[in-house]
Each structure stands twice: as structure tokens, then as C-alpha cells.
Protein backbone atom coordinates (compact mmCIF):
# COMPACT_ATOMS: atom_id res chain seq x y z
CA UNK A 1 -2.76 8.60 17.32
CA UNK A 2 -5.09 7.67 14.52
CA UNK A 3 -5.91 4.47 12.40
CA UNK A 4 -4.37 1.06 13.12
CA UNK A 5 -1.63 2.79 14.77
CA UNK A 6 -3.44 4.25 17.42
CA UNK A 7 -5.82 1.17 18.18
CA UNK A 8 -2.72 -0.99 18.24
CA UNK A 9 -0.94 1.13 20.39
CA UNK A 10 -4.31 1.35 22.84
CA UNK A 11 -5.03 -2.31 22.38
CA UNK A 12 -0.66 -2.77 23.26
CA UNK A 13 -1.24 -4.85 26.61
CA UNK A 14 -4.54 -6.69 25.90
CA UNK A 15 -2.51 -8.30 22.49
CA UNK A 16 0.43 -9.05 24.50
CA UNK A 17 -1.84 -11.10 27.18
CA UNK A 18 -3.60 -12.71 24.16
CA UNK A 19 -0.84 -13.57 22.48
CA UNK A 20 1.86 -13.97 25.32
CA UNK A 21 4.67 -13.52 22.63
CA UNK A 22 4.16 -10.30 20.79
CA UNK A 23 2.05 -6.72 21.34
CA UNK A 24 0.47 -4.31 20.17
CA UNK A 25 3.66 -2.07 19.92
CA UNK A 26 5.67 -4.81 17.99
CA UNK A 27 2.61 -5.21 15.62
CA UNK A 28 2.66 -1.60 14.73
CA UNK A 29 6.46 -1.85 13.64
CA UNK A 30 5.94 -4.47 11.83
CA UNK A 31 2.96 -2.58 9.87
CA UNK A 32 4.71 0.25 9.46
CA UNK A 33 7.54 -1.48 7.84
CA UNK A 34 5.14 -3.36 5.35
CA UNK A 35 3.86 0.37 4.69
CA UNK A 36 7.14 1.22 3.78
CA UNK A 37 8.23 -2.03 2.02
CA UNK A 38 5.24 -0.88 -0.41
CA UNK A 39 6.01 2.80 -1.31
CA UNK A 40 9.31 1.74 -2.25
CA UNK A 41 7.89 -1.11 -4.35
CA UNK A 42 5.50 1.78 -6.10
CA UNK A 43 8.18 3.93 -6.48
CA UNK A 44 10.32 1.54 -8.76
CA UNK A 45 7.39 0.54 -10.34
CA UNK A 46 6.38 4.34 -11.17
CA UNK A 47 10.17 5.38 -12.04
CA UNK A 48 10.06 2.73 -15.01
CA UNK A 49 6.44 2.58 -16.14
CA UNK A 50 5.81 -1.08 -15.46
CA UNK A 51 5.67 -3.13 -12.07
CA UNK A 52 8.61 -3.37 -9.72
CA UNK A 53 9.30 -6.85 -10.84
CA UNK A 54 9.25 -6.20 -14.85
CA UNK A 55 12.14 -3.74 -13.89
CA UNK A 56 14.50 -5.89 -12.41
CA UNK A 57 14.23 -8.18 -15.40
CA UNK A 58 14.88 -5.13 -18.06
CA UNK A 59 17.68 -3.59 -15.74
CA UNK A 60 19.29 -7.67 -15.97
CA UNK A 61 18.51 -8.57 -19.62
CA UNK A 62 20.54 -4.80 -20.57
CA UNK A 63 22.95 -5.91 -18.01
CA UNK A 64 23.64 -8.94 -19.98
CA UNK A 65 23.37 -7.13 -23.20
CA UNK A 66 26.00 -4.78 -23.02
CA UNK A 67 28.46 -7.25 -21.21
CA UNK A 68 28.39 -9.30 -24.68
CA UNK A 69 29.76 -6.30 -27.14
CA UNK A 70 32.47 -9.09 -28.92
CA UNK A 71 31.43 -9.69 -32.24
């Protein structure tokens, strides 16, 4: 184990007694998923050459765009 993982993973029971409601284990989950959450923000941010956010906005506004082609 290394990093965060590995001292949550150690420090599993003593967070659990702290807490009474969640542990170590659940807290390394729940890390790992906010790890992942932000490599898949990067990548849509690096596969359109702004931020994540300004792409959801271009892929609407062209969305829109081509829906109105009367004249």
C-alpha cells in the first residue's frame, strides 16, 4: 500500500471508532472515486482545448445551431 491509500487502510479501525459511522476503508472509496471523477474531468477538458465546463456549452450552443437550419 502506499500514500493515502495505505494510511487509510492502516488507520481503517481507529477512523471507524472515531467516527462511529464511516472508516477508513469507506474513505478510501470515496477518494478514489474523486481521483477518478477528476481524470475524466481533465480528459474532456484536454480533448477540446478549454476546461470541461466551456465544452459542454460549445457542444450545446452547436446543438442549437444546427437544429435551426429553416431560413
Amino acid at each position: 500500500m502506499s500514500g493515502a491509500r495505505g494510511l487509510l487502510e492502516l488507520a481503517d479501525a481507529p477512523i471507524f471508532n472515531a467516527t462511529g459511522w464511516v472508516s477508513g476503508h469507506t474513505l478510501m472509496h470515496l477518494g478514489c472515486a474523486a481521483v477518478v471523477g477528476w481524470m475524466a474531468y481533465r480528459a474532456a477538458a484536454a480533448r477540446t482545448g478549454g476546461s470541461a465546463a466551456e465544452a459542454s456549452v460549445d457542444a450545446l450552443s452547436q446543438r442549437q445551431t444546427s437544429l435551426n437550419t429553416t431560413a
